[in-house]
C-alpha atoms as a PDB file:
ATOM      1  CA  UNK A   1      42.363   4.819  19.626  1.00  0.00           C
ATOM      2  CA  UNK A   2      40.871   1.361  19.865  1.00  0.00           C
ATOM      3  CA  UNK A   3      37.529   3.011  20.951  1.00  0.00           C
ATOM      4  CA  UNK A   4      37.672   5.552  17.808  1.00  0.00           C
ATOM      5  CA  UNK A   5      37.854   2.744  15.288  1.00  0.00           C
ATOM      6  CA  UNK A   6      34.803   0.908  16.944  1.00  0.00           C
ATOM      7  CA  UNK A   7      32.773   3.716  17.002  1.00  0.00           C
ATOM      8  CA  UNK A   8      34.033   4.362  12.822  1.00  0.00           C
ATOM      9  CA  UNK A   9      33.156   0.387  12.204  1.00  0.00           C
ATOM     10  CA  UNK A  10      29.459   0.738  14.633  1.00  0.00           C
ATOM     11  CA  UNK A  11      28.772   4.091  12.590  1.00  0.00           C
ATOM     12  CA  UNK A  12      29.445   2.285   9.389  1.00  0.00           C
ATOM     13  CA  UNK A  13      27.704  -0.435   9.587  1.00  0.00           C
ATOM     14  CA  UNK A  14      24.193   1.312  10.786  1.00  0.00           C
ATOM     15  CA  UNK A  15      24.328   4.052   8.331  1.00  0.00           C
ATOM     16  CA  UNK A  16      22.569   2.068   6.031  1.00  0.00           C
ATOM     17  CA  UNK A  17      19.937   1.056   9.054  1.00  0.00           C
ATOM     18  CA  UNK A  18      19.897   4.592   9.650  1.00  0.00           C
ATOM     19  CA  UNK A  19      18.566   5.440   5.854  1.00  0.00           C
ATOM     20  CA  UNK A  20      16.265   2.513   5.848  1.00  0.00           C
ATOM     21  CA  UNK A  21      14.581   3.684   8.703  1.00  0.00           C
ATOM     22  CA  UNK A  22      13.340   6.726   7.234  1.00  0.00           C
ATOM     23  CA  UNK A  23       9.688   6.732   6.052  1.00  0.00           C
ATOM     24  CA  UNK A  24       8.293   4.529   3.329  1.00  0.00           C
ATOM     25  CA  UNK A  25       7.428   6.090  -0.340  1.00  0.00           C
ATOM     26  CA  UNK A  26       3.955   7.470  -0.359  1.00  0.00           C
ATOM     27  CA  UNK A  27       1.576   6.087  -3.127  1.00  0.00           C
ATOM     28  CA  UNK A  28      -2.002   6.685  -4.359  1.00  0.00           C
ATOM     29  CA  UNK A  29      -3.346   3.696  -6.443  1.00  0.00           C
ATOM     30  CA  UNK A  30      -5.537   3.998  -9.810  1.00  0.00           C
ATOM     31  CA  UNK A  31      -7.802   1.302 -10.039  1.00  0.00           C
ATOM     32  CA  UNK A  32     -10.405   0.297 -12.839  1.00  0.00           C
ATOM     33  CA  UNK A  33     -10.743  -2.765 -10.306  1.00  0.00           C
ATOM     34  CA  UNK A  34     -13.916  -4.941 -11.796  1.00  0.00           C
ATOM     35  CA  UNK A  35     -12.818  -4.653 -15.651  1.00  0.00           C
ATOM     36  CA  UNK A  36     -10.604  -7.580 -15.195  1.00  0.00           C
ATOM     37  CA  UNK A  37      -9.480  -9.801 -12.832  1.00  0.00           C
ATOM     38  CA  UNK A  38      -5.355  -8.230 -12.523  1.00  0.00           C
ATOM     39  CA  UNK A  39      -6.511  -5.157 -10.317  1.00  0.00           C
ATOM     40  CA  UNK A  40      -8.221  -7.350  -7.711  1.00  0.00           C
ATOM     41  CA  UNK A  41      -5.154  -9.615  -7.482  1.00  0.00           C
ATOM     42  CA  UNK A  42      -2.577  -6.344  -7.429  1.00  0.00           C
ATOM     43  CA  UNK A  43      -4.264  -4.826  -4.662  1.00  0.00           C
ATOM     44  CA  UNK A  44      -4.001  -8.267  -2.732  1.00  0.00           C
ATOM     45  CA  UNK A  45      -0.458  -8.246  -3.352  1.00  0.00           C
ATOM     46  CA  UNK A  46       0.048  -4.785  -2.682  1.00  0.00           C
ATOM     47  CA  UNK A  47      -1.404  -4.722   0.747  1.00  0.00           C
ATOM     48  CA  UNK A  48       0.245  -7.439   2.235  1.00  0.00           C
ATOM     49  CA  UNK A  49       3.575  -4.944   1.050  1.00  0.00           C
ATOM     50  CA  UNK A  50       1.803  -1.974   3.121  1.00  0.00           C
ATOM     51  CA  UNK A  51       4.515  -2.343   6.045  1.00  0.00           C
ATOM     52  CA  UNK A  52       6.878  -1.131   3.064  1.00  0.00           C
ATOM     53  CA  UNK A  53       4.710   1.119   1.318  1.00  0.00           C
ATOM     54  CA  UNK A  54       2.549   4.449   2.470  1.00  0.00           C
ATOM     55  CA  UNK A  55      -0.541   3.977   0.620  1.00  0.00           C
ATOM     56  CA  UNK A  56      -2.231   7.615   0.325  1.00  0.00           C
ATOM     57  CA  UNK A  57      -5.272   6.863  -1.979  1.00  0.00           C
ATOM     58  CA  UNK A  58      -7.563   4.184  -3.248  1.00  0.00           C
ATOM     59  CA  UNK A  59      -9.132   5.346  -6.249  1.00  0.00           C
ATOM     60  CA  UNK A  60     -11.330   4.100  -8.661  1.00  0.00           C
ATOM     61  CA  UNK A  61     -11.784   5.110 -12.367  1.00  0.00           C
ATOM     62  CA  UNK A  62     -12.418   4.501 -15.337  1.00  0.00           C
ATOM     63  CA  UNK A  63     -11.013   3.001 -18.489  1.00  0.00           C
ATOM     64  CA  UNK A  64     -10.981   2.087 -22.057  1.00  0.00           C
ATOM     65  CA  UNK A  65     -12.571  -0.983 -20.872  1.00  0.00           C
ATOM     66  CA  UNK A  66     -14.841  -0.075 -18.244  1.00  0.00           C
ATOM     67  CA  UNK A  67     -15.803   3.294 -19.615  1.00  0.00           C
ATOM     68  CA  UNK A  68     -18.955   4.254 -17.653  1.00  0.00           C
ATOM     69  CA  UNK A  69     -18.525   2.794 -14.271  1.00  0.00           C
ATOM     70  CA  UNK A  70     -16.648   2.829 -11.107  1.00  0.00           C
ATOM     71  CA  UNK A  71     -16.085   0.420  -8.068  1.00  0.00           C
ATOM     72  CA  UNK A  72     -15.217   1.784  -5.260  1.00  0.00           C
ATOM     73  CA  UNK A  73     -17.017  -0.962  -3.219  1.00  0.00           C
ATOM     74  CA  UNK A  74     -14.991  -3.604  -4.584  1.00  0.00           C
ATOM     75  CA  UNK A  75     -11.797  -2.141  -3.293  1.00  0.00           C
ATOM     76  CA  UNK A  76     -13.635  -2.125   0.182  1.00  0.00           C
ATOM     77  CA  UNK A  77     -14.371  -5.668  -0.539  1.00  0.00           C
ATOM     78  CA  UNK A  78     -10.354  -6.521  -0.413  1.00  0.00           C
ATOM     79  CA  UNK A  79      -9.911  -4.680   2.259  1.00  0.00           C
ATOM     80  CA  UNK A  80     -12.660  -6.519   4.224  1.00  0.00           C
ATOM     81  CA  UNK A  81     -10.866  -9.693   3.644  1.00  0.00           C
ATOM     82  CA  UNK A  82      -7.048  -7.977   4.351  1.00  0.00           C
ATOM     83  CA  UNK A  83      -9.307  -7.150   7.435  1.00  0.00           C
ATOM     84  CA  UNK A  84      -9.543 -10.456   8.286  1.00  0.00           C
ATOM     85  CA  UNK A  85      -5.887 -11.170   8.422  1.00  0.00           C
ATOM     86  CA  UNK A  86      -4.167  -8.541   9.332  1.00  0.00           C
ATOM     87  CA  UNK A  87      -4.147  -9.525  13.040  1.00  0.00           C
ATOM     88  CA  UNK A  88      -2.181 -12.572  11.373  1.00  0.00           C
ATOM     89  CA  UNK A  89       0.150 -10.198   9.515  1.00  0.00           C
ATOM     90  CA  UNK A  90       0.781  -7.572  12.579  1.00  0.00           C
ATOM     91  CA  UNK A  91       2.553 -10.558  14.174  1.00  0.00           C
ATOM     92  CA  UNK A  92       5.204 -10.539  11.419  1.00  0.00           C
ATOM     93  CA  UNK A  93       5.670  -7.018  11.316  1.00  0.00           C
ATOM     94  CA  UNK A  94       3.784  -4.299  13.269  1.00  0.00           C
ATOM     95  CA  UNK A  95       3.793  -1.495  10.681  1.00  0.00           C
ATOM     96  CA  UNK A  96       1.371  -3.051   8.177  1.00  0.00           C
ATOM     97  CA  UNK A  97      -1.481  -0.632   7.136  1.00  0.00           C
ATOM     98  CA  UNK A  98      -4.539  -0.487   9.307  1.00  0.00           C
ATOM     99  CA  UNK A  99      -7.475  -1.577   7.327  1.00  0.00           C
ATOM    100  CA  UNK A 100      -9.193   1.305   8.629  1.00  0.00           C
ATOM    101  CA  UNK A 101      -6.988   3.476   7.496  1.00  0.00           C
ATOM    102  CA  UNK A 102      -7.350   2.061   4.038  1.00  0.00           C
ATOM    103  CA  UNK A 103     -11.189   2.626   4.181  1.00  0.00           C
ATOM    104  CA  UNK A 104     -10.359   5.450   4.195  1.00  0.00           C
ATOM    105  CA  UNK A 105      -8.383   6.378   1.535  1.00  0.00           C
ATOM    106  CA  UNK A 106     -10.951   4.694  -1.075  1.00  0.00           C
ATOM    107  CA  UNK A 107     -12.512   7.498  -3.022  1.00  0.00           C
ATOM    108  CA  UNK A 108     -14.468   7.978  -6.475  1.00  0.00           C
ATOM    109  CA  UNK A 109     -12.287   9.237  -9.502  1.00  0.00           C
ATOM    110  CA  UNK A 110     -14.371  11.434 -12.176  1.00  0.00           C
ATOM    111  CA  UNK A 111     -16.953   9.020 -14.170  1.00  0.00           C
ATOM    112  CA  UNK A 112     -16.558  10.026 -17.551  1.00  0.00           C
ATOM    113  CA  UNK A 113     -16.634   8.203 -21.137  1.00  0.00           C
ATOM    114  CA  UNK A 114     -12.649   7.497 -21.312  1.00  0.00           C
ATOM    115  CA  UNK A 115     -10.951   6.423 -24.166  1.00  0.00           C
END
């Protein structure tokens, strides 16, 4: 009997491991990076959360402010300095995005005269 309840209580208490383990929620970014400042610092921020986070797509656009250009380069340039820390940040947690594998998820959205 004694074993029954401590399996109950072990099976309790790592259920909610259990769900957290699953995979992390998929997300493709829309960027009119170089119209201000804010996207630049986002994508910062948001990469060192990419051991929580399954970024699918870079992609810049764009806006009312920025209506005839795109920068896709510029997202490359954050990544090329997350490059230069992520051996840092692997040491803290071993599932945070490869910058490689961010390369490559930069693309071009559609250059058109928005807004």
């Amino acid at each position: 009997m004694k074993f029954i309840v401590l399996v109950l209580i072990a099976t309790s208490l790592l259920s909610p491991l259990a769900l957290h383990a699953q995979t992390n929620n998929r997300l493709i970014v829309l960027t009119d990076i170089e119209a201000d400042p804010d996207d630049t610092q986002s994508l910062v921020r948001l990469f060192l959360y990419s051991n929580q986070i399954d970024i699918k797509g870079l992609i810049a656009t764009t806006s009312c402010w920025m209506k005839s250009e795109i920068h896709p380069k510029s997202i490359n340039n954050v990544i090329a300095a997350y490059q230069q820390v992520h051996s840092n940040l692997i040491q803290h947690h071993a599932d945070f995005s490869a910058p490689e594998t961010l390369f490559n998820v930069v693309k071009r959205g559609y250059q058109s005269m928005a807004c």
